[in-house]
C-alpha atoms as a PDB file:
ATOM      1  CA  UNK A   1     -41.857  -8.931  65.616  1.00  0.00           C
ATOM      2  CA  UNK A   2     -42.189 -11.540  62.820  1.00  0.00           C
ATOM      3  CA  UNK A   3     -39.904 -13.852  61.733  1.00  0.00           C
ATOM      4  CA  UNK A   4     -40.009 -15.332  58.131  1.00  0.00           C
ATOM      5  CA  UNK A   5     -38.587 -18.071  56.585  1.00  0.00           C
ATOM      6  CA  UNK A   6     -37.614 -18.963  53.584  1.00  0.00           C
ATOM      7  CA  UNK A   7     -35.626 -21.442  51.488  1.00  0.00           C
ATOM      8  CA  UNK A   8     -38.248 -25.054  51.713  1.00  0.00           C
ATOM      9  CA  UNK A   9     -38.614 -26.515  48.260  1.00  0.00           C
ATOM     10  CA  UNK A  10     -38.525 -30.443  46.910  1.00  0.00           C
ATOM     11  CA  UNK A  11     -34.920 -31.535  46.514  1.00  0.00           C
ATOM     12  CA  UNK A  12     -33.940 -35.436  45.277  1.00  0.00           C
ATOM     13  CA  UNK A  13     -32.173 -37.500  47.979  1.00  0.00           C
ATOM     14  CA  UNK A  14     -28.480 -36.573  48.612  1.00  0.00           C
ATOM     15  CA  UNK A  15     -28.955 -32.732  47.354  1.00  0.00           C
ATOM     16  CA  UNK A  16     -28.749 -29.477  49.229  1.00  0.00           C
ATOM     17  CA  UNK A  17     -31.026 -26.711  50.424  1.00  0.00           C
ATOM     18  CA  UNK A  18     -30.378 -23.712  52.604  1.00  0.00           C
ATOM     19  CA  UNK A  19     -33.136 -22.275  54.715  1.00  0.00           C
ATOM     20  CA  UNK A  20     -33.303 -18.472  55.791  1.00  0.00           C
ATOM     21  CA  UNK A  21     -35.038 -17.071  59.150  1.00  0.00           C
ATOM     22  CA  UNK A  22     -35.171 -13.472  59.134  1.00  0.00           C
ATOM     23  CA  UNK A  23     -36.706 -11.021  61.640  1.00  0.00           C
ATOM     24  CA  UNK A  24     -38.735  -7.979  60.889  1.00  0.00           C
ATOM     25  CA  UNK A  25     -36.551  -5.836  63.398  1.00  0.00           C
ATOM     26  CA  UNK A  26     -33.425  -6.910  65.776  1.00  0.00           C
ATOM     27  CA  UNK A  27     -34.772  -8.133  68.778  1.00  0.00           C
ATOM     28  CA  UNK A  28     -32.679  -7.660  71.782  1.00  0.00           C
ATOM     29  CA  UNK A  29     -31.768 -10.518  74.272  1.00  0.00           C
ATOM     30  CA  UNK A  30     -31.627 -13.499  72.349  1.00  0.00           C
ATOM     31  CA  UNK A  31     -29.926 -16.302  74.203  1.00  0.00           C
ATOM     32  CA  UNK A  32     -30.333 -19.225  71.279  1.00  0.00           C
ATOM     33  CA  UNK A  33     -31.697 -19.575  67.856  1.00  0.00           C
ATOM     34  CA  UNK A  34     -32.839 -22.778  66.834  1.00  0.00           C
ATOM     35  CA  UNK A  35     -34.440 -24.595  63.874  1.00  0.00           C
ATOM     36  CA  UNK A  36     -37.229 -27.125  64.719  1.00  0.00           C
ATOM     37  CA  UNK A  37     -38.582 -29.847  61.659  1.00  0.00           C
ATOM     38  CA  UNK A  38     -42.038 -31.488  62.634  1.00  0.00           C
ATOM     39  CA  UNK A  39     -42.746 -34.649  60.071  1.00  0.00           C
ATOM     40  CA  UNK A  40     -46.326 -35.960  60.053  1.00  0.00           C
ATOM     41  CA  UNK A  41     -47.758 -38.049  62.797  1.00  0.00           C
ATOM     42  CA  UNK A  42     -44.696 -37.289  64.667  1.00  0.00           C
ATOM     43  CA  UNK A  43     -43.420 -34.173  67.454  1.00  0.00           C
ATOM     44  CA  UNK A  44     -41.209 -31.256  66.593  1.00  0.00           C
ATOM     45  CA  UNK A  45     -37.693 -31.602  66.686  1.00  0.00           C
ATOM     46  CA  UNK A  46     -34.653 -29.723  67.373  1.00  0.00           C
ATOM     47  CA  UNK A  47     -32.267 -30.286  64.886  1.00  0.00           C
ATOM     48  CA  UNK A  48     -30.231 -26.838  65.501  1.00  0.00           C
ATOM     49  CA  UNK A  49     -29.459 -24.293  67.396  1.00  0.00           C
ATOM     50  CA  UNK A  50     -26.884 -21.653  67.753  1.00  0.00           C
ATOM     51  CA  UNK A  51     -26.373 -19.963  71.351  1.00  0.00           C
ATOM     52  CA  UNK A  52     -25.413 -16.432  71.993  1.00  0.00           C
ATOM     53  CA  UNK A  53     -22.104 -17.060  72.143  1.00  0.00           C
ATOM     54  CA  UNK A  54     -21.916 -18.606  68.359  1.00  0.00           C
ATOM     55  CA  UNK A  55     -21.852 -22.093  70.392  1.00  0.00           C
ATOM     56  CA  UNK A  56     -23.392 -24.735  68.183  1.00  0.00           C
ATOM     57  CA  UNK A  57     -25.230 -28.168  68.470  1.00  0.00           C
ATOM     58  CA  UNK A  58     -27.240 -30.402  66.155  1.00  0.00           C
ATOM     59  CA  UNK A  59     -29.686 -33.166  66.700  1.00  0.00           C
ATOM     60  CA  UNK A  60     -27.085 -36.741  66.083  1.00  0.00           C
ATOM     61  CA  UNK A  61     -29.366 -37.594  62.903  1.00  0.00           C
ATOM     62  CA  UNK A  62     -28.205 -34.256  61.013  1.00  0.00           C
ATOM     63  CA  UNK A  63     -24.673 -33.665  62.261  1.00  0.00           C
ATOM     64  CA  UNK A  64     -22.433 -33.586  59.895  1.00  0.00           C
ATOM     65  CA  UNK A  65     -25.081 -33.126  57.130  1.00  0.00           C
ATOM     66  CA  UNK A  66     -26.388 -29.772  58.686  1.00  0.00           C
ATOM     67  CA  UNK A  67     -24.626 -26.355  59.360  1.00  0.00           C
ATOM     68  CA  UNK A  68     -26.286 -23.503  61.547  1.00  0.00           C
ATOM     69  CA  UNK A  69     -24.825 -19.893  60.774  1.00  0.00           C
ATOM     70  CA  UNK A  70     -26.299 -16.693  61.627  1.00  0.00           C
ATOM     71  CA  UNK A  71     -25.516 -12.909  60.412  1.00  0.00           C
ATOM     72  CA  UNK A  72     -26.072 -10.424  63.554  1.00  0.00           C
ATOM     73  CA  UNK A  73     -26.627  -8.043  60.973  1.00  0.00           C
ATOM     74  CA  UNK A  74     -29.090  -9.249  58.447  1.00  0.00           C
ATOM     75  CA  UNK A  75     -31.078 -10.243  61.615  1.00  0.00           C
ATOM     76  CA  UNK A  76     -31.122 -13.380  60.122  1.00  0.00           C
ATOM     77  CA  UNK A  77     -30.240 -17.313  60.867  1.00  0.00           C
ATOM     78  CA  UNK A  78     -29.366 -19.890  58.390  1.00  0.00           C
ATOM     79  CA  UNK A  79     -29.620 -23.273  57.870  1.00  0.00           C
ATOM     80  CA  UNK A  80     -27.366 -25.294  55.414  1.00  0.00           C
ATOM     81  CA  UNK A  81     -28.618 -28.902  54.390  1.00  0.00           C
ATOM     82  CA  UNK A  82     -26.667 -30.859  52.434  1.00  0.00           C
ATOM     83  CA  UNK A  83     -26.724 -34.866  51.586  1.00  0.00           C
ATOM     84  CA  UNK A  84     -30.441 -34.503  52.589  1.00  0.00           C
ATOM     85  CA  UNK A  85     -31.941 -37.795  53.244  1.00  0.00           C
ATOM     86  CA  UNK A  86     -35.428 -38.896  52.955  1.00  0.00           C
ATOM     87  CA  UNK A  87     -36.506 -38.831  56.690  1.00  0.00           C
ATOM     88  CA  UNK A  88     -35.607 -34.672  56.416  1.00  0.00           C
ATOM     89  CA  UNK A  89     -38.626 -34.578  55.083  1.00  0.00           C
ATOM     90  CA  UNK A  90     -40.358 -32.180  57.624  1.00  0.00           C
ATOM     91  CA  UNK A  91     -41.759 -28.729  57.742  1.00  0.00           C
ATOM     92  CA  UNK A  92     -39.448 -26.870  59.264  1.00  0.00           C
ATOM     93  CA  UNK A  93     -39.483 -24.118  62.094  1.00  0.00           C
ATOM     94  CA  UNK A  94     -37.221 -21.528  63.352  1.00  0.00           C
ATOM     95  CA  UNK A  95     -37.045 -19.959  67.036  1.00  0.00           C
ATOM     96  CA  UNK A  96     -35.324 -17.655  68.936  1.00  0.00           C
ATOM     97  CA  UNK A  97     -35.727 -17.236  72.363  1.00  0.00           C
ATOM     98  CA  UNK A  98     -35.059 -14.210  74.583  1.00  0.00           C
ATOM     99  CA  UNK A  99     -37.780 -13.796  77.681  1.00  0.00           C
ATOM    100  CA  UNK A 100     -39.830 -14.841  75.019  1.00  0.00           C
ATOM    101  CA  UNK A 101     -40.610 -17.689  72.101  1.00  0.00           C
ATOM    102  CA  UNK A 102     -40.582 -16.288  68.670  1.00  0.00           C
ATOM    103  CA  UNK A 103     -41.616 -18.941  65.857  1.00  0.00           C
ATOM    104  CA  UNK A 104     -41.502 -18.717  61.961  1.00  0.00           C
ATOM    105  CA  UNK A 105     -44.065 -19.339  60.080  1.00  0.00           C
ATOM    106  CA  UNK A 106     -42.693 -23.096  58.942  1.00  0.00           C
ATOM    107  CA  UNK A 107     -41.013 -24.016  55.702  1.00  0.00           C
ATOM    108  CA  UNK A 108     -41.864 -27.354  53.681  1.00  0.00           C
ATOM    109  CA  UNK A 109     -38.872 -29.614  53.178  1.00  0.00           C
ATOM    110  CA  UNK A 110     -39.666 -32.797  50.920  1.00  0.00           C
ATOM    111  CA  UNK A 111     -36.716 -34.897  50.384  1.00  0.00           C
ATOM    112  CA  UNK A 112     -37.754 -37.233  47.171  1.00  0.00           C
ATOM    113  CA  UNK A 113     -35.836 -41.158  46.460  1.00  0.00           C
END
């Protein structure tokens, strides 16, 4: 099972981007979906995550700013950014976890002043 994601790009201060995190095949079990940013010189980061149960919950520095939304269907998680701020500059990670840790490959996120 991969997962693939999608949606990174340069974006001026105060715009919007929407990542994508899509797996090959539905993968059964999964208690919580996240997205994870890592900037340089620092550690990963949850910013997101969605639970099995459609509960939310978002790292205080993006709430408000950020919106988690997944389609059961499409296999697929979501990301909205909006009002993105310089410090969201980060590659950016999703994972789900079931008995096991599935990561995406990372999408680039550069937030220009």
């Amino acid at each position: 099972v991969q997962l693939q994601a999608s949606g990174g790009g340069l974006v001026q201060a105060g715009g919007s981007l929407r990542l994508s995190c899509a797996s090959s095949r539905r993968i059964p079990g999964i208690r919580h979906m996240g997205w994870y940013r890592q900037a340089p010189g620092k550690q990963r980061e949850l910013v997101a995550g969605i639970y099995a149960n459609g509960a939310t919950s978002y790292a205080d520095s993006v709430k408000g700013r950020f919106t988690i939304s997944r389609d059961i269907a499409k296999n697929t998680v979501y990301l909205q950014m909006n009002d993105l701020k310089v410090e969201d500059t980060a590659v950016y990670f999703c994972n789900w976890k079931s008995g096991y840790d599935y990561w995406g490959q990372g999408t680039q996120v550069t937030v220009s002043s």
